[in-house]
Protein backbone atom coordinates (compact mmCIF):
# COMPACT_ATOMS: atom_id res chain seq x y z
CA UNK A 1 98.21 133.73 -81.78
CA UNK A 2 100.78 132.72 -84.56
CA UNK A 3 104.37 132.24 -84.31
CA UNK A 4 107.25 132.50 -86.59
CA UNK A 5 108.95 128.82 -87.48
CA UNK A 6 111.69 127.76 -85.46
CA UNK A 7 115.11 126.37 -87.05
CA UNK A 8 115.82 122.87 -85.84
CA UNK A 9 119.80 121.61 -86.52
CA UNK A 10 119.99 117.67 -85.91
CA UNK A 11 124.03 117.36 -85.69
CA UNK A 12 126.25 114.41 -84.30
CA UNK A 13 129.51 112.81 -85.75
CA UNK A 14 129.46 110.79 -88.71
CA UNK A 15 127.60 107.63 -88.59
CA UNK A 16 126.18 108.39 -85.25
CA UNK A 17 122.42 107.84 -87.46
CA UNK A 18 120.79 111.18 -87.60
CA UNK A 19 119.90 110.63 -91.02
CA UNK A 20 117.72 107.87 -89.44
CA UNK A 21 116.64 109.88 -86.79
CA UNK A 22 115.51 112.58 -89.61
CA UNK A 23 113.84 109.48 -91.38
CA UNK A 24 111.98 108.30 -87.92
CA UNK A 25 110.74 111.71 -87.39
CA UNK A 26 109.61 112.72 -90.44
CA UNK A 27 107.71 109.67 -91.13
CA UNK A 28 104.51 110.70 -89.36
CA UNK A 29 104.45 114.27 -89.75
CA UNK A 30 104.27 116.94 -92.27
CA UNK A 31 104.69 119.95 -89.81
CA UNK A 32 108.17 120.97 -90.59
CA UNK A 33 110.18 121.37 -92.90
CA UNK A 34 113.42 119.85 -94.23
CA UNK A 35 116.23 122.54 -95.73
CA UNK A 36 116.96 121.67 -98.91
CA UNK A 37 120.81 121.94 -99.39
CA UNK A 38 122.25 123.55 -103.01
CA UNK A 39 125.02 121.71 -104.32
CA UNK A 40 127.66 121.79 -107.66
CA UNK A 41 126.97 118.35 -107.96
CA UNK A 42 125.27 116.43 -111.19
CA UNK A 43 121.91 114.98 -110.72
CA UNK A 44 121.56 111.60 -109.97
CA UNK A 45 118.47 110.37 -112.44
CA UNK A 46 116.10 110.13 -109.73
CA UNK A 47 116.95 113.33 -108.61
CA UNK A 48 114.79 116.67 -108.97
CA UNK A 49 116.02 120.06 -108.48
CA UNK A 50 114.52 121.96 -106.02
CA UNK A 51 113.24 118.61 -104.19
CA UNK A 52 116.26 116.53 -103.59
CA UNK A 53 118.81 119.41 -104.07
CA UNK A 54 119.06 123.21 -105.43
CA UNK A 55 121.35 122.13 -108.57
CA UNK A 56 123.88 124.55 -109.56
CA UNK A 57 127.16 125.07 -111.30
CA UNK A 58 130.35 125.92 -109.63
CA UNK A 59 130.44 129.83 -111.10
CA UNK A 60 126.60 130.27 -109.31
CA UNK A 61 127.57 128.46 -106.23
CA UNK A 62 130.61 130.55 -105.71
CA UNK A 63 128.80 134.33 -106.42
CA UNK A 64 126.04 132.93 -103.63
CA UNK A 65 128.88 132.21 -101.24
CA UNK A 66 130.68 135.10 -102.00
CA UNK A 67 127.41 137.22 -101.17
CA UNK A 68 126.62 135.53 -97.47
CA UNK A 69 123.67 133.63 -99.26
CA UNK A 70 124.58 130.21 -97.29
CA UNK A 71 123.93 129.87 -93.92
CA UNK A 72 127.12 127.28 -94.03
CA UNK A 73 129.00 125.87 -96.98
CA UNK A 74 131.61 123.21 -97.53
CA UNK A 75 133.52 121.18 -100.08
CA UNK A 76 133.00 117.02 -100.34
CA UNK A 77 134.68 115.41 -102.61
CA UNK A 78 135.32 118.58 -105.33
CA UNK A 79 131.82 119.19 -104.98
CA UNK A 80 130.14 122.11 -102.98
CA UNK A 81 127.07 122.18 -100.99
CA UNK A 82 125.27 124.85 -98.73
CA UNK A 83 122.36 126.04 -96.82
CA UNK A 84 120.42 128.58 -98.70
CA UNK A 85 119.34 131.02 -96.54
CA UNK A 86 117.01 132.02 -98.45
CA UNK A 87 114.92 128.89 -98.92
CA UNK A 88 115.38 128.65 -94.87
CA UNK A 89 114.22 132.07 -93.81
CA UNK A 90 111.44 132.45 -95.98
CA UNK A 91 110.10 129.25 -94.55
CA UNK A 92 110.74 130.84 -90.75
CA UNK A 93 108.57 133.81 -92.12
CA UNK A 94 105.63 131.82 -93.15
CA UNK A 95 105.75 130.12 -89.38
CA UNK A 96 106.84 126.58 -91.01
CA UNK A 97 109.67 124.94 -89.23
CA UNK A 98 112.59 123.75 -90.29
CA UNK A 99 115.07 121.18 -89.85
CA UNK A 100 118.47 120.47 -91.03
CA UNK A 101 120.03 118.01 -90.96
CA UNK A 102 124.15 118.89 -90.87
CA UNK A 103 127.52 117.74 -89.78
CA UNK A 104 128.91 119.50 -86.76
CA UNK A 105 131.37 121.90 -88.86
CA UNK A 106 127.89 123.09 -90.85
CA UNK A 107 126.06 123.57 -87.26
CA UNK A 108 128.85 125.89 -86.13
CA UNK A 109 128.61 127.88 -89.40
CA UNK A 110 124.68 128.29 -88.80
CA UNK A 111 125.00 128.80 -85.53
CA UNK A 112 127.33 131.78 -86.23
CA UNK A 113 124.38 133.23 -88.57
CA UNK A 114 121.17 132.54 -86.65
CA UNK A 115 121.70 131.40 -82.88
CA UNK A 116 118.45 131.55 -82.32
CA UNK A 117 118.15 127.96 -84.09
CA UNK A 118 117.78 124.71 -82.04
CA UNK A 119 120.70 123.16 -81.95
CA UNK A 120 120.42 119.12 -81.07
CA UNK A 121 123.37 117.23 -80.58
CA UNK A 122 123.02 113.55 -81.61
CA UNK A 123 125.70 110.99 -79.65
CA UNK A 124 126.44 107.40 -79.68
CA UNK A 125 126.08 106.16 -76.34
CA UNK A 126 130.34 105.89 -76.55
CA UNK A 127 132.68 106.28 -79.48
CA UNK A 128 133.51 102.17 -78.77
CA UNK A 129 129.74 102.06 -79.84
CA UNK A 130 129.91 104.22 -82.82
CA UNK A 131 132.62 102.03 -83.70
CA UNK A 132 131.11 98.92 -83.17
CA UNK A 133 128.39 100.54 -85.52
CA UNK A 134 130.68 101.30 -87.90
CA UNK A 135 132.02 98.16 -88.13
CA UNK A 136 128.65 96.35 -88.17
CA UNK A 137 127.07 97.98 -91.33
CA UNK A 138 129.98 96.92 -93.40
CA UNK A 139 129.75 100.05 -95.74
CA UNK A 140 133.23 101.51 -95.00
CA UNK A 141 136.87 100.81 -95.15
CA UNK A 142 139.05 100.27 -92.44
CA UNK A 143 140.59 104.09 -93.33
CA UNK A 144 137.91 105.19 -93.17
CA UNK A 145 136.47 103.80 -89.79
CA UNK A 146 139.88 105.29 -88.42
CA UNK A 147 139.39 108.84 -90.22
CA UNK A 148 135.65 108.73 -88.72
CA UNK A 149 136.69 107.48 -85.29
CA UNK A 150 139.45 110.82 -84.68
CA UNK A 151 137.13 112.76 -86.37
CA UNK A 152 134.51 111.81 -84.00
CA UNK A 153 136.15 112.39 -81.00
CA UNK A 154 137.33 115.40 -82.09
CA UNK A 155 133.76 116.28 -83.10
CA UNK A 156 132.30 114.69 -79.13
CA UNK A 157 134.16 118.51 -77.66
CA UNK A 158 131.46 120.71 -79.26
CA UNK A 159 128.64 118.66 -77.75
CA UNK A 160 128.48 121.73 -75.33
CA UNK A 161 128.03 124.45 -78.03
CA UNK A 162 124.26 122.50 -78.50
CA UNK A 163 120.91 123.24 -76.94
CA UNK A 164 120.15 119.58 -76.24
CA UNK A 165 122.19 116.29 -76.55
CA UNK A 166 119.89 113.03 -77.70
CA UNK A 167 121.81 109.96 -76.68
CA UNK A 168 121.27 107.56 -79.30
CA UNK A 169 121.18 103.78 -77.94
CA UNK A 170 117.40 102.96 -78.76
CA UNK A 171 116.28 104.72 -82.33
CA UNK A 172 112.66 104.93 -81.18
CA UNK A 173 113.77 106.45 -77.71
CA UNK A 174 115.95 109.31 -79.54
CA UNK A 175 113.21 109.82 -81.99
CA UNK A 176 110.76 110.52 -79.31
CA UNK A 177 113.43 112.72 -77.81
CA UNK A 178 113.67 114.99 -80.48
CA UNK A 179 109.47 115.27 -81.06
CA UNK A 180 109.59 116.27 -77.33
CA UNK A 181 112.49 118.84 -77.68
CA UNK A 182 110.47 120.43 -81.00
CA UNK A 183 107.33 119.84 -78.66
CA UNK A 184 108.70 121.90 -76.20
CA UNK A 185 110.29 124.66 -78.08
CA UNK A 186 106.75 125.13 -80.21
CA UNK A 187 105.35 125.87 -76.48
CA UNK A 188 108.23 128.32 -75.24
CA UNK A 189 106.77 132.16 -75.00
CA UNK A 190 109.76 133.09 -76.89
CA UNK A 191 108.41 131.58 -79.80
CA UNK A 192 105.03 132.48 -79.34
CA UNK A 193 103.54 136.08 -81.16
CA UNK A 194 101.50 136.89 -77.98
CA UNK A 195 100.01 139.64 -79.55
């Protein structure tokens, strides 16, 4: 039996740690993949193209987008970054797995272009806990705590577009959350080439 890979979307509002999650999971396994987002920006020094980031200029980017060649795509701070979906598919056809890692507007995109993805939402136990969190790791300002905090409960209404919702109170809990929902889906017929 084989089995074509399986896209896994880890989503959540900002700060709500599923770049730790991502961290957690990955730190013990080498089953799946992680996309590998394209982006205008420069390279940081430690930075390698085609490992940390597909490393483009803005005229490239733009003839991708304009072609459909990102699964989502979005501007931060003047600089663009999307999902190849090349890089992701070809991965699918080779039966590795994938997982991206994305902010709920990127989700929605992908979810749009392949909705046969896994989508996993990743909550704060409350958005007074995401807060408290916020204001804990002392890495943002108090405008930007605020922008995060509407954003986030804004963000809390498509928690029933997902496949799964992780409640994240205990980091080793939500970790072993997620291997059980990858677990599981790995099993599903579905997913299975039965023949």
């Amino acid at each position: 039996m084989s089995r074509r890979g399986i896209l896994f979307v880890l989503s959540g509002p900002s700060g709500v740690g599923k770049g730790t999650i991502r961290e957690n999971l990955l730190a013990d396994r080498n089953d799946i993949q992680v996309s590998i987002s394209a982006t205008t920006r420069t390279p940081r020094i430690d930075e390698l193209d085609g490992v940390d980031y597909f490393f483009m200029d803005k005229a490239s980017f733009l003839l991708k987008q304009s072609r459909g060649e990102f699964l989502e795509s979005a501007t931060v701070y003047s600089n663009m970054y999307g999902t190849p979906r090349d890089f992701v598919e070809s991965n699918l056809l080779k039966g590795r797995d994938v997982l991206l890692e994305i902010d709920i507007q990127g989700a929605m995109q992908v979810k749009e272009k392949m909705p046969e993805g896994v989508f996993i939402f990743i909550s704060p136990p409350t958005v007074d806990d995401l807060l408290s969190r916020l204001c804990k790791r002392g890495k943002d300002s108090v405008e930007s705590i605020e922008e995060r905090m509407a954003s986030c409960r804004q963000e809390m209404s498509y928690m029933s577009d997902y496949d799964y919702v992780v409640i994240n109170d205990d980091l080793d809990e939500a970790v072993k959350k997620v291997e059980a929902i990858i677990i599981a889906e790995r099993c599903k017929t579905r997913n299975i080439n039965l023949e």
